[in-house]
C-alpha atoms as a PDB file:
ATOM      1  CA  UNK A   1       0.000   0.000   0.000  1.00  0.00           C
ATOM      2  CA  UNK A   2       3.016   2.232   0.709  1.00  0.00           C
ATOM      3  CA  UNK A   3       4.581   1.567  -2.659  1.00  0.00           C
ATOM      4  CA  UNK A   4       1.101   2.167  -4.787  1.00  0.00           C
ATOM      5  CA  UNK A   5       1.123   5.422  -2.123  1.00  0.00           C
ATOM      6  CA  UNK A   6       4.873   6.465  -2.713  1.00  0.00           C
ATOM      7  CA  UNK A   7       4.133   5.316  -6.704  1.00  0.00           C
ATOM      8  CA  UNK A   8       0.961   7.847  -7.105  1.00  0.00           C
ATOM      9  CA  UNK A   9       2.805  10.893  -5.337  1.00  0.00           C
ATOM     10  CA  UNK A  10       5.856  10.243  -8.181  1.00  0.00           C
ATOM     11  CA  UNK A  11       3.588  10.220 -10.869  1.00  0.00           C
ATOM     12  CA  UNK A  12       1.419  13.471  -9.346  1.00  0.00           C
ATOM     13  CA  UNK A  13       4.878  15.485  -8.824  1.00  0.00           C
ATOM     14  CA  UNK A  14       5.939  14.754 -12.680  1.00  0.00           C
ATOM     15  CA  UNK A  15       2.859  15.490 -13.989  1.00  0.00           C
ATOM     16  CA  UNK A  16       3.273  19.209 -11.993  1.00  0.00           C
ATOM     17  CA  UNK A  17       6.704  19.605 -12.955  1.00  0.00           C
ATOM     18  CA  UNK A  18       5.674  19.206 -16.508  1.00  0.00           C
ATOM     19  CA  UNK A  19       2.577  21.394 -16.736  1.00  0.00           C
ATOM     20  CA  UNK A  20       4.781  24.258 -14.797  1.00  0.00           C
ATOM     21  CA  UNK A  21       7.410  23.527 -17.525  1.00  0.00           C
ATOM     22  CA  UNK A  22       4.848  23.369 -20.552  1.00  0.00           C
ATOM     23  CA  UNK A  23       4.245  27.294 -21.008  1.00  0.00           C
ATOM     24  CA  UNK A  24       7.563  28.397 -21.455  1.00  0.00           C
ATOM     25  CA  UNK A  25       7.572  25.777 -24.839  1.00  0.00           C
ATOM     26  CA  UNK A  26       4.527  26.622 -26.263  1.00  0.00           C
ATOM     27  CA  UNK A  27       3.143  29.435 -28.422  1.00  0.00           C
ATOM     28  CA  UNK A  28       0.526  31.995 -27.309  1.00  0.00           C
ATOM     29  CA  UNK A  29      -2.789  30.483 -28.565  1.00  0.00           C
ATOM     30  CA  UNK A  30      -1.158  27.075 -27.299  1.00  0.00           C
ATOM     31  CA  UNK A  31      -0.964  29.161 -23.869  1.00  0.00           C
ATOM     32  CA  UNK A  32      -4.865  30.381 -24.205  1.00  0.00           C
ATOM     33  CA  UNK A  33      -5.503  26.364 -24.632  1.00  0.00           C
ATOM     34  CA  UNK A  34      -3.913  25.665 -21.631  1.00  0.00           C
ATOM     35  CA  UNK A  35      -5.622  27.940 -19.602  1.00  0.00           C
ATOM     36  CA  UNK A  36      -9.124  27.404 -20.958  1.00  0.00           C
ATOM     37  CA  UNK A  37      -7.852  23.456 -20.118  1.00  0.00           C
ATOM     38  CA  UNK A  38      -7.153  23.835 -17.023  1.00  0.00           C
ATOM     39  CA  UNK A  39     -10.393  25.675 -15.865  1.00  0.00           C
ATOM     40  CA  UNK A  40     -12.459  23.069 -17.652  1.00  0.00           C
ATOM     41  CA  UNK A  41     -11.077  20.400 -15.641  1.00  0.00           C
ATOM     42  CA  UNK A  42     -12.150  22.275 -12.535  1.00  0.00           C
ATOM     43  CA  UNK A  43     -15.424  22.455 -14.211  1.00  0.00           C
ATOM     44  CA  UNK A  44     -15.522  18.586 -15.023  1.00  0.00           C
ATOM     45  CA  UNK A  45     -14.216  17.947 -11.427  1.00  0.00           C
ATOM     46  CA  UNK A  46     -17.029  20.080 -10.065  1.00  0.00           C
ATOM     47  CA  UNK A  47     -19.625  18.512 -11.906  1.00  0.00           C
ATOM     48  CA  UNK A  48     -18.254  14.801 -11.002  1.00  0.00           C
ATOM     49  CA  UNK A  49     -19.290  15.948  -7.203  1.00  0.00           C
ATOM     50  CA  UNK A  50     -22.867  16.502  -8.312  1.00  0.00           C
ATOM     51  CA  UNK A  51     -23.128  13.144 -10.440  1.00  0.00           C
ATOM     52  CA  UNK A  52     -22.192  11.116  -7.237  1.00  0.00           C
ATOM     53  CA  UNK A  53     -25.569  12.084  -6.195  1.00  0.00           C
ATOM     54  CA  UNK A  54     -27.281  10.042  -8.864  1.00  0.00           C
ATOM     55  CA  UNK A  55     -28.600  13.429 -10.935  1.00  0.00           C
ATOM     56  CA  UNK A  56     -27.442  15.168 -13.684  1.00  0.00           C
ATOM     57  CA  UNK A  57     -27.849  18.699 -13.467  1.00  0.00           C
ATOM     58  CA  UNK A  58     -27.929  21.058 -17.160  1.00  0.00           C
ATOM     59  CA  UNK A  59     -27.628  24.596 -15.201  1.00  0.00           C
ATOM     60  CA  UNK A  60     -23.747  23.505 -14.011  1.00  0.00           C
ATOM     61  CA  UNK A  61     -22.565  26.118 -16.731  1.00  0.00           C
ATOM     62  CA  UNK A  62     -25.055  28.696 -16.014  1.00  0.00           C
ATOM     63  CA  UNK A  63     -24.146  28.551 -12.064  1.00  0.00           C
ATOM     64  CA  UNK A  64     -20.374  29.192 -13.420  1.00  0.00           C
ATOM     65  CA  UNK A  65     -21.943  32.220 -15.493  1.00  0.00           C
ATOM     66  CA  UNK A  66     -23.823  33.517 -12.313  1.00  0.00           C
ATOM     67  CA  UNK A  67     -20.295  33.470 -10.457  1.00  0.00           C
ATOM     68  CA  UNK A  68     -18.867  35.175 -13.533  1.00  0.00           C
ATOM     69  CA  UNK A  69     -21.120  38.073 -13.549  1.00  0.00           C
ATOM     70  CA  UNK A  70     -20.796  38.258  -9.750  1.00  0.00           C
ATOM     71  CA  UNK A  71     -17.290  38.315  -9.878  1.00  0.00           C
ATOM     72  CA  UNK A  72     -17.438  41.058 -13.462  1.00  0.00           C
ATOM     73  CA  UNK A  73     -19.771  43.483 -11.518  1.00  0.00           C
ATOM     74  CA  UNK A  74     -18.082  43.350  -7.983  1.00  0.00           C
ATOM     75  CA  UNK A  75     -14.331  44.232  -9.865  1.00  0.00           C
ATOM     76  CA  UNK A  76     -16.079  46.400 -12.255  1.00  0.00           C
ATOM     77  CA  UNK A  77     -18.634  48.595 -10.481  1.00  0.00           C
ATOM     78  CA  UNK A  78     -18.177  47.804  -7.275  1.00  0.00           C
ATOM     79  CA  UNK A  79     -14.586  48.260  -6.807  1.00  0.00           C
ATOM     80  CA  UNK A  80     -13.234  45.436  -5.073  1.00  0.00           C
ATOM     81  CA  UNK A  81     -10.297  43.965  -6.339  1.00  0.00           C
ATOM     82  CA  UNK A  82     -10.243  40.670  -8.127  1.00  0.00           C
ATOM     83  CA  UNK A  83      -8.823  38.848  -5.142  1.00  0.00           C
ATOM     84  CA  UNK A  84     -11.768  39.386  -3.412  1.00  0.00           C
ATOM     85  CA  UNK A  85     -14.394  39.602  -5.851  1.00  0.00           C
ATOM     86  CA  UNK A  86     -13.537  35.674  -7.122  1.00  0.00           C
ATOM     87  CA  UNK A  87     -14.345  34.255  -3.729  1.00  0.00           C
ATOM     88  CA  UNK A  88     -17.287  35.919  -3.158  1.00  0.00           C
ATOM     89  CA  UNK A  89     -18.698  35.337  -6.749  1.00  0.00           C
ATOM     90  CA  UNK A  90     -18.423  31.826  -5.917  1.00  0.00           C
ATOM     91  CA  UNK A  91     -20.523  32.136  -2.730  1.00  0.00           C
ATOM     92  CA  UNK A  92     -22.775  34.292  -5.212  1.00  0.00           C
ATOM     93  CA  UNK A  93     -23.376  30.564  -7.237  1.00  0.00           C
ATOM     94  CA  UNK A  94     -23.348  28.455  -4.111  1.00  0.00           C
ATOM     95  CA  UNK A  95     -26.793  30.814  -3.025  1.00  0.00           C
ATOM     96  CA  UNK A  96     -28.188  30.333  -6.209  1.00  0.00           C
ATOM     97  CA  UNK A  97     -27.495  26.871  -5.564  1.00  0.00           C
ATOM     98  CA  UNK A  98     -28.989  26.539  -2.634  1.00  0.00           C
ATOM     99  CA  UNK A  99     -32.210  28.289  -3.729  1.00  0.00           C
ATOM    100  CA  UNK A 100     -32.800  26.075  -6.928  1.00  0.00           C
ATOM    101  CA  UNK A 101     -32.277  22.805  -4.351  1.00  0.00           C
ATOM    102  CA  UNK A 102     -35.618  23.585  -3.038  1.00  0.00           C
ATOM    103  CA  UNK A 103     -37.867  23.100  -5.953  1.00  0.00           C
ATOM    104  CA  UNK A 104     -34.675  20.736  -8.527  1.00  0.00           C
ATOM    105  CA  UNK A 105     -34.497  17.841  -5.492  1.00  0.00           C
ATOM    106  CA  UNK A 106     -38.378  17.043  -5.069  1.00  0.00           C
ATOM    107  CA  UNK A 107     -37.800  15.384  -8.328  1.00  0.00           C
ATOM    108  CA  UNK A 108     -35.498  12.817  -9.659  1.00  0.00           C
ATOM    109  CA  UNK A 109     -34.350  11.240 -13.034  1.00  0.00           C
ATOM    110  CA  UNK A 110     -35.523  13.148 -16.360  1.00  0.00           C
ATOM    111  CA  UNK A 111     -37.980  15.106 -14.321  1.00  0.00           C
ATOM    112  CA  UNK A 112     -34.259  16.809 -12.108  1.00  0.00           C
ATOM    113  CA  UNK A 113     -33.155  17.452 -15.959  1.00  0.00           C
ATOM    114  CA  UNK A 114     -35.648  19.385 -17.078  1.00  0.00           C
ATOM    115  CA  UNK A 115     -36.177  21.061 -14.167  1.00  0.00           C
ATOM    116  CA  UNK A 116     -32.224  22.284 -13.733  1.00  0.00           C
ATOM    117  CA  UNK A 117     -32.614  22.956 -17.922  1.00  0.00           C
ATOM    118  CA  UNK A 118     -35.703  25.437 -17.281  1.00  0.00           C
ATOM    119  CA  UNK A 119     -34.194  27.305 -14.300  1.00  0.00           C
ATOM    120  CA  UNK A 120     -30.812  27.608 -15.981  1.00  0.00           C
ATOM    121  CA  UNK A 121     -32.084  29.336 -19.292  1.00  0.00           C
ATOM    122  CA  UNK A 122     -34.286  31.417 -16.896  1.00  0.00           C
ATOM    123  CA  UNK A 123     -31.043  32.948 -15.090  1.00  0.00           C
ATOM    124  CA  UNK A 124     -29.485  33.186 -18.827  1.00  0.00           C
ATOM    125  CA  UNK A 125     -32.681  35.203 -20.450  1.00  0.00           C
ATOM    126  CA  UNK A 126     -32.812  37.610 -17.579  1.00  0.00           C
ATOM    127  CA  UNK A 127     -29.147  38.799 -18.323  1.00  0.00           C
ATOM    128  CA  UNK A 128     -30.118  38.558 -21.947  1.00  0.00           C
ATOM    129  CA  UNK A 129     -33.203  40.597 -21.205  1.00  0.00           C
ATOM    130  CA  UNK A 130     -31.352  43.071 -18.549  1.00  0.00           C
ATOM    131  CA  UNK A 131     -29.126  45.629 -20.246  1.00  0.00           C
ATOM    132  CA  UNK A 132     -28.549  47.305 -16.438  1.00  0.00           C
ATOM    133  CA  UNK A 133     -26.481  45.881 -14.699  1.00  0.00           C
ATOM    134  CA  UNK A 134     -25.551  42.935 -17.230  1.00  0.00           C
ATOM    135  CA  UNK A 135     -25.279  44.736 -20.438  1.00  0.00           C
ATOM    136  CA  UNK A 136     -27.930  42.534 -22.371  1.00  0.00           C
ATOM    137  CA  UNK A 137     -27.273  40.388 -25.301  1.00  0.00           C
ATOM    138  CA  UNK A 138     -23.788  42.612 -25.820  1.00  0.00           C
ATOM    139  CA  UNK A 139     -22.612  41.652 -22.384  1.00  0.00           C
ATOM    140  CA  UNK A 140     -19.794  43.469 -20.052  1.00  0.00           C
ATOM    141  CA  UNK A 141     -16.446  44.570 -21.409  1.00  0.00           C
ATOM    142  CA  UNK A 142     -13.264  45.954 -19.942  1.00  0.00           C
ATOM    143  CA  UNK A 143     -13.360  42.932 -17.125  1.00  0.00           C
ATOM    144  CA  UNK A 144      -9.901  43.826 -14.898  1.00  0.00           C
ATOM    145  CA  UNK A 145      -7.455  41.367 -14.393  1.00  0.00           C
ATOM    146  CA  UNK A 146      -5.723  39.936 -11.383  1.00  0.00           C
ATOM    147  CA  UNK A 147      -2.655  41.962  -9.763  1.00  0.00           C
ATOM    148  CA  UNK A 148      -0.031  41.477  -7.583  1.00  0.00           C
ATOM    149  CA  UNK A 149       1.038  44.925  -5.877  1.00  0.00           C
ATOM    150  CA  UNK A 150       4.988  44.011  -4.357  1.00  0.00           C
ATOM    151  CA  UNK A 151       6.453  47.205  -2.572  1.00  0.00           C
ATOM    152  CA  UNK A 152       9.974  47.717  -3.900  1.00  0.00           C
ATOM    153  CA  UNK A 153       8.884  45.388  -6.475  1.00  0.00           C
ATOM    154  CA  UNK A 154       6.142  47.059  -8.459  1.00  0.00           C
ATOM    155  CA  UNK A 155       3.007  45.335 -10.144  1.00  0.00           C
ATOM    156  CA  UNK A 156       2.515  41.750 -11.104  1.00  0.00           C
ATOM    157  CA  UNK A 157      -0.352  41.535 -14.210  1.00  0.00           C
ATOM    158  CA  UNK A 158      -1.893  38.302 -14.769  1.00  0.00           C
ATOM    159  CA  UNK A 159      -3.410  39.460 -18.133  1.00  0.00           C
ATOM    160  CA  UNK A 160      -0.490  38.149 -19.983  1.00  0.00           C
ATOM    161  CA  UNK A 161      -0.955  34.244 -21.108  1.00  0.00           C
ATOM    162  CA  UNK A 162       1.894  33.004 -19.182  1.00  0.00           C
ATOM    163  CA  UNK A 163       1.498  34.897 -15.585  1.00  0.00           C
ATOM    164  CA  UNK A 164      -2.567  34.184 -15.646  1.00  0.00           C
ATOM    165  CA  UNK A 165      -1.451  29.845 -16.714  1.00  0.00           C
ATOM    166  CA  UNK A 166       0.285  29.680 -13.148  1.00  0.00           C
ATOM    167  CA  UNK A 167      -2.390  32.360 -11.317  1.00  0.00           C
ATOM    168  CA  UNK A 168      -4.766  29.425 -12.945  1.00  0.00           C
ATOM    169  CA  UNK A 169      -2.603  26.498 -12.205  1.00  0.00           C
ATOM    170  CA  UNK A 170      -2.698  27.386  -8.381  1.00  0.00           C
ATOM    171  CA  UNK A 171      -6.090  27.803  -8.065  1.00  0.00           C
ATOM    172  CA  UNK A 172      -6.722  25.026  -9.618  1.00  0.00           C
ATOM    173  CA  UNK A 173      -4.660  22.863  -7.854  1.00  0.00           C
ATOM    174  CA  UNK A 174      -5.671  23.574  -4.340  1.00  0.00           C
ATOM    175  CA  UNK A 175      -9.315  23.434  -5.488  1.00  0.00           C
ATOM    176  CA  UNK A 176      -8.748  19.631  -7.073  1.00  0.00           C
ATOM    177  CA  UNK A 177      -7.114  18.978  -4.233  1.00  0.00           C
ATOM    178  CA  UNK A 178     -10.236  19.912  -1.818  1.00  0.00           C
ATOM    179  CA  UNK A 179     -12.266  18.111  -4.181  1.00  0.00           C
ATOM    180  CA  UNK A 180     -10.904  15.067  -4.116  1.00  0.00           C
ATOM    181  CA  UNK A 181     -10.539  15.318   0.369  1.00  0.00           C
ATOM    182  CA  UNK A 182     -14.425  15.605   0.082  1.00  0.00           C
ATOM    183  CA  UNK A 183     -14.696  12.967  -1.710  1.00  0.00           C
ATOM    184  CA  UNK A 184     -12.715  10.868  -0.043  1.00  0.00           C
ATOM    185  CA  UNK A 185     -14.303  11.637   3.319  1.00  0.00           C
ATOM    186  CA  UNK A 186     -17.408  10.679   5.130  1.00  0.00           C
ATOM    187  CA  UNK A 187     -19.170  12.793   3.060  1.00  0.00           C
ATOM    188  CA  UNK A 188     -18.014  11.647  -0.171  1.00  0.00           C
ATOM    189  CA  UNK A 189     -19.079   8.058   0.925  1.00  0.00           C
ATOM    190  CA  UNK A 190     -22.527   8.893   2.171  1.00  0.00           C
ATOM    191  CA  UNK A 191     -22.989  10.347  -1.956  1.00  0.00           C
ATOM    192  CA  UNK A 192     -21.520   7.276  -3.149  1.00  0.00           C
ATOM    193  CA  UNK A 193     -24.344   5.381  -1.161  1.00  0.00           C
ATOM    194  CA  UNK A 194     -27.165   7.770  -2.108  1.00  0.00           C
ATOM    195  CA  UNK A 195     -25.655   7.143  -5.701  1.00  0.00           C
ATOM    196  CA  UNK A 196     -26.268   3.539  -5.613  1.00  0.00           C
ATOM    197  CA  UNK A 197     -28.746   2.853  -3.110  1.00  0.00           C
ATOM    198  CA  UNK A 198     -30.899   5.794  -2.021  1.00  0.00           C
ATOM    199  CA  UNK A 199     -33.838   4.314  -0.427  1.00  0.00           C
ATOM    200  CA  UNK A 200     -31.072   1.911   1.732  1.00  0.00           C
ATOM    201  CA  UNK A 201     -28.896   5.273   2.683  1.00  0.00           C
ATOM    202  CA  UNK A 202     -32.839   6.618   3.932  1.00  0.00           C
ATOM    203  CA  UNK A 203     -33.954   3.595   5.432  1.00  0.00           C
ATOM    204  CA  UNK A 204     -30.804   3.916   8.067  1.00  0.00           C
ATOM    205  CA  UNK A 205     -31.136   7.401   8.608  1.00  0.00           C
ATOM    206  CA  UNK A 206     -29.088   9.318   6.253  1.00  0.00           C
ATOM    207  CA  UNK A 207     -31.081  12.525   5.237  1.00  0.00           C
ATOM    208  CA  UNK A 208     -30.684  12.426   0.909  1.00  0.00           C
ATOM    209  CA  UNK A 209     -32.031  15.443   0.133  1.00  0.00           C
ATOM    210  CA  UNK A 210     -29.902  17.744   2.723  1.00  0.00           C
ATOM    211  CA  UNK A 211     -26.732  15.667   1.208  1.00  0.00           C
ATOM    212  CA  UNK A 212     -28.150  16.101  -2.472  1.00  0.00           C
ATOM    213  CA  UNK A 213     -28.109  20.050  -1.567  1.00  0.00           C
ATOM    214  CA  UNK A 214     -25.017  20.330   0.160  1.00  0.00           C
ATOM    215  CA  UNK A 215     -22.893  18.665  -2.912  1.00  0.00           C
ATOM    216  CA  UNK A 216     -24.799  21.185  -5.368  1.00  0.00           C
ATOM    217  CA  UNK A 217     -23.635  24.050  -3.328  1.00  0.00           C
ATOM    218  CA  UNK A 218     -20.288  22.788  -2.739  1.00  0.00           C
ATOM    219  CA  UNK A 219     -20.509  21.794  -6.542  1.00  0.00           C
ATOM    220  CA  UNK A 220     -21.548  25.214  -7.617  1.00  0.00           C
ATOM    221  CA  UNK A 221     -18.928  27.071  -5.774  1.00  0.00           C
ATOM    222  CA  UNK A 222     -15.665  25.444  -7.107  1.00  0.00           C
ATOM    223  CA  UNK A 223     -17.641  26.006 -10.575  1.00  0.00           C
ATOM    224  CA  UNK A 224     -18.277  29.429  -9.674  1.00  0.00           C
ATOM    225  CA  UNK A 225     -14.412  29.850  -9.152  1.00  0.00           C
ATOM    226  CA  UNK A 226     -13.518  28.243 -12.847  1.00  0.00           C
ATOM    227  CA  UNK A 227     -16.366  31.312 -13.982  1.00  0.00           C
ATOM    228  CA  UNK A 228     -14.711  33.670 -12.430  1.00  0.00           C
ATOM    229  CA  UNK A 229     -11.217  32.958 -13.962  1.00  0.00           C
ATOM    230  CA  UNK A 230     -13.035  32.050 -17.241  1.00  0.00           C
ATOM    231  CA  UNK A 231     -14.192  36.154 -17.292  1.00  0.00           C
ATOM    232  CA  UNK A 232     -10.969  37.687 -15.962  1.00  0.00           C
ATOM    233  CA  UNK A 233      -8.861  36.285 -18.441  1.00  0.00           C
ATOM    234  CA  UNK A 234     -11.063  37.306 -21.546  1.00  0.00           C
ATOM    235  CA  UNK A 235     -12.150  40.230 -20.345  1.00  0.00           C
ATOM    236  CA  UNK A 236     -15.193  40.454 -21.453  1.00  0.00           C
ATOM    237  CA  UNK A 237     -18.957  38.107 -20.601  1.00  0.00           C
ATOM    238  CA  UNK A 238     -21.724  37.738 -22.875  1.00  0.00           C
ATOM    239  CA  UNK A 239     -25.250  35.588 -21.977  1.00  0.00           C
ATOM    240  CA  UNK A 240     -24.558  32.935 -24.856  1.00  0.00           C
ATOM    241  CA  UNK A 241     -20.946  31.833 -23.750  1.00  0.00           C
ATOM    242  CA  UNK A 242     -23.848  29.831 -20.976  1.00  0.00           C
ATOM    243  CA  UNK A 243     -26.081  28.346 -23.036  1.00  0.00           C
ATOM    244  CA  UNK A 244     -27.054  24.828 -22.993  1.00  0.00           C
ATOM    245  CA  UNK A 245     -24.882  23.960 -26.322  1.00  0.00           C
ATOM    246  CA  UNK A 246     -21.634  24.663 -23.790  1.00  0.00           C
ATOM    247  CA  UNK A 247     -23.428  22.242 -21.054  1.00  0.00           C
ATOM    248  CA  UNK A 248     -23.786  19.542 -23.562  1.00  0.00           C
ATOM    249  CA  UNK A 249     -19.814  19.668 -24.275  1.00  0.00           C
ATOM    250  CA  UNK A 250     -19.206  19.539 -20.567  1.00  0.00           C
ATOM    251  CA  UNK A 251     -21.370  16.009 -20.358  1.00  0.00           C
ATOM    252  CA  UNK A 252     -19.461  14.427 -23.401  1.00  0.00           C
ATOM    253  CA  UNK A 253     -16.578  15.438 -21.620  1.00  0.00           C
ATOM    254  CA  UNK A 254     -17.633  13.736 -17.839  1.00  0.00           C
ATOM    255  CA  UNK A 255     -18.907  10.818 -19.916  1.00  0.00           C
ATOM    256  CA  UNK A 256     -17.040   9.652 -22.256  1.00  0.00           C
ATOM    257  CA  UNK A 257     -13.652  10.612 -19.333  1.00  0.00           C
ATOM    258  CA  UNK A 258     -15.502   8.311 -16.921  1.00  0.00           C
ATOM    259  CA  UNK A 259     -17.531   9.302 -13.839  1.00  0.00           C
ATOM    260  CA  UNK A 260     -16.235   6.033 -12.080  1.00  0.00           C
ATOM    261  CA  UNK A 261     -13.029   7.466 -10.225  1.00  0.00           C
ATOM    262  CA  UNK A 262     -12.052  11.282  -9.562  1.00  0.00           C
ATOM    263  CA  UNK A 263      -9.622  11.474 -12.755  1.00  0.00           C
ATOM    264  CA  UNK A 264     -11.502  10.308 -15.376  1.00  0.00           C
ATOM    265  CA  UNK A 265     -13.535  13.227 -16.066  1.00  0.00           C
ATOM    266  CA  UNK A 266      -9.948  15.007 -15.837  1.00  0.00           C
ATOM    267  CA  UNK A 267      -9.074  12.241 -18.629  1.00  0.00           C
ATOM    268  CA  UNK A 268     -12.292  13.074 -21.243  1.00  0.00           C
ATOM    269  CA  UNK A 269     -11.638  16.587 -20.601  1.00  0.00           C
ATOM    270  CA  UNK A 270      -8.080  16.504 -21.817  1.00  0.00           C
ATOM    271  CA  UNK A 271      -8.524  13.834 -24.479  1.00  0.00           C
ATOM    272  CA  UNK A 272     -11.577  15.746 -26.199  1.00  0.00           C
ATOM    273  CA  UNK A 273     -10.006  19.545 -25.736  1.00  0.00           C
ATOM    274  CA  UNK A 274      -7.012  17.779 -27.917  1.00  0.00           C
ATOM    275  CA  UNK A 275      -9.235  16.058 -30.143  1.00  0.00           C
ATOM    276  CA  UNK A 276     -11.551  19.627 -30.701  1.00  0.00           C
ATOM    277  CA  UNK A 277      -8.291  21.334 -31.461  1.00  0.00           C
ATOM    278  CA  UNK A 278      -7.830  19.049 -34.009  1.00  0.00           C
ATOM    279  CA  UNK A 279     -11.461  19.418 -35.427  1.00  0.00           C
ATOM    280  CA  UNK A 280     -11.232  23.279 -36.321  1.00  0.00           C
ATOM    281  CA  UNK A 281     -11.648  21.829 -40.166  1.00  0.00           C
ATOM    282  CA  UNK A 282     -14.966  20.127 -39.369  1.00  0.00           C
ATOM    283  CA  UNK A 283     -16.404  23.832 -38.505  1.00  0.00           C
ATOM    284  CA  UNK A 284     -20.228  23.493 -38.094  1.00  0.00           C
ATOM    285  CA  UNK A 285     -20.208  19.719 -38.043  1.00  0.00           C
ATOM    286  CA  UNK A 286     -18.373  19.758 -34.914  1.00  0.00           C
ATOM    287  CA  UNK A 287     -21.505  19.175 -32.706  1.00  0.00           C
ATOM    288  CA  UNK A 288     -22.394  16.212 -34.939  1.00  0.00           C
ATOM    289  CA  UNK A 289     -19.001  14.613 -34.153  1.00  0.00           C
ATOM    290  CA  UNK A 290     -19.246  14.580 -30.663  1.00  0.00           C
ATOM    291  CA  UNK A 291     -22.539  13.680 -30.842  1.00  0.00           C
ATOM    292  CA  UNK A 292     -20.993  10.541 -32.618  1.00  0.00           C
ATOM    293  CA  UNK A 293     -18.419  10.280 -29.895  1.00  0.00           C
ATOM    294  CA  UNK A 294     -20.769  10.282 -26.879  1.00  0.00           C
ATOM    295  CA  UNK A 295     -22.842   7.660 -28.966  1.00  0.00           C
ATOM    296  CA  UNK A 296     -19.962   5.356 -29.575  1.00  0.00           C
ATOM    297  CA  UNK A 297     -18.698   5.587 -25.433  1.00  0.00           C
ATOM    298  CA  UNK A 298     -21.728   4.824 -24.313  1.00  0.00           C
ATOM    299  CA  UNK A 299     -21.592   1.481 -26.607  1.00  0.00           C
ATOM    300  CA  UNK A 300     -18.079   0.624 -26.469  1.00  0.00           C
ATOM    301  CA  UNK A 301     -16.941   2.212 -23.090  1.00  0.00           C
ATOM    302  CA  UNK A 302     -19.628   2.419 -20.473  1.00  0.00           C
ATOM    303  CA  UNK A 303     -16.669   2.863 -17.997  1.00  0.00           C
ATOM    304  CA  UNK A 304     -15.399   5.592 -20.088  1.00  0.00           C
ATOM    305  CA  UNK A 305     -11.872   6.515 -21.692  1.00  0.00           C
ATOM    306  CA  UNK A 306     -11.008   5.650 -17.656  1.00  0.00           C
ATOM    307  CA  UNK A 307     -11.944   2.026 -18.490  1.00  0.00           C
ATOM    308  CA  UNK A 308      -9.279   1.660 -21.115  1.00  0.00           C
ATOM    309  CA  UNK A 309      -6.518   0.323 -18.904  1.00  0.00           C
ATOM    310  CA  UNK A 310      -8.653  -2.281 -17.149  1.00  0.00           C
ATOM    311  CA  UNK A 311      -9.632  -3.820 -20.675  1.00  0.00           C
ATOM    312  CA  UNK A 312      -6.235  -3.071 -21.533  1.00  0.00           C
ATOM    313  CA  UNK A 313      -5.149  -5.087 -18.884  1.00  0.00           C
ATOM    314  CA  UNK A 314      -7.611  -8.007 -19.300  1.00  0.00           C
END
């Protein structure tokens, strides 16, 4: 147990070593990539959490957009610097959150998807609708960015590719990291168990729908932390970068990675950014191939692309 202990930390440490490496050898859109990867595997880690509850939630994406716009309107008219509008915009989603538990978990199954799909284009039509304070259809521009203020030093921006990767990196790292203590605790378990056996985890006392809750809200803050750095490093929000068509690339991506351990969502995100990068040609037929794609994992790898080494293996 040591060794496999001892063998994981080896493989965790050269796997940081090369993403704090990778920057400095790649170009600047190959930079923007990076970035964009990184907080979508925050995203796909987030989402995981609410899975483990048994429901799959379509308003993930616009709870990261509600954090965004909290986060763009307490830097940008209210003043507060980015350090402290990020954290609060996340608390911002976790509310939001909390309020849509009430009505979302007295259902279950298709009747929880339709539910999360109709509040979440709700919250997108009203910034649509709103030009004060969101700005409407055109959105907010002129987001700030992240600073660093050293005395005898001078000023740190994180607008440039390379100083926002590592602002990312960090906050990305210590948020994985809390996500994967949670889910490794007691309370982690108790979702696995409502997961699998809900009326057993209620018949010996375990109260579903105040754990269903708390993983959304814990869910929809570490999502509302990957909107926040999402805005600051374009610089700019609109309504439609939260639309459902963005949701149904995050599922592809916690599908076809695997929802069966904490890194294969981590995996399908990485694997399908790559394989998107490489589909730029296809243009409008994207869509249609990962349509194909989610089609074919469900059919060849209900375990996902996490799956591969066990059959591998076999």
């Amino acid at each position: 147990m040591t060794g496999t202990r001892n063998y994981q930390g080896l493989k965790l440490v050269a796997l940081l070593d090369f993403l704090i490496v990778l920057p400095f050898a790649l170009k600047e859109h190959r930079q923007d990539f990076m970035i964009f990867l990184l907080i979508n595997a925050l995203v796909v880690v987030s989402y995981r959490l609410m899975v483990l509850t048994g429901e799959w939630s379509l308003a993930h994406v616009v709870l990261m957009g509600v954090a965004a716009y909290a986060s763009t309107l307490l830097s940008k008219m209210a003043g507060l610097s980015v350090w402290m509008s990020m954290p609060l915009a996340a608390l911002v989603a976790a509310g939001v959150a909390l309020v849509l538990s009430f009505p979302l978990f007295r259902m279950k199954g298709m009747y929880f998807l339709i539910g999360s799909f109709a509040a979440g284009e709700a919250i997108r039509l009203t910034w649509n609708h709103f030009q004060y304070p969101f700005g409407g259809s055109r959105g907010l521009w002129s987001i700030p960015s992240p600073r660093i203020v050293l005395p005898g030093v001078g000023t740190i921006e994180f607008f440039e590719p390379v100083n926002y990767y590592f602002f990312t990196l960090v906050i990305v790292v210590v948020c994985l990291w809390i996500l994967y203590r949670l889910e490794n605790s007691r309370f982690g378990l108790t979702l696995h168990s409502i997961h699998w056996r809900d009326v057993l985890a209620e018949s010996i006392g375990v109260n579903t729908w105040r754990y269903k809750t708390l993983a959304h809200v814990v869910a929809s803050f570490f999502v509302g932390i990957a909107g926040a750095l999402h805005t600051h490093y374009l610089g700019s929000i609109t309504p439609h970068e939260w639309n459902v068509s963005i949701m149904v690339y995050v599922l592809v991506w916690v599908i076809v990675g695997g929802t069966r351990t904490f890194g294969g969502p981590i995996i399908g995100v990485a694997a399908l950014s790559l394989f998107d990068e490489w589909l730029r040609f296809a243009g409008e037929f994207r869509p249609l191939i990962y349509g194909l794609i989610l089609s074919a994992a469900i059919m060849y790898l209900p375990d996902g692309l996490e799956g591969l080494t066990s059959w591998i293996r076999a």
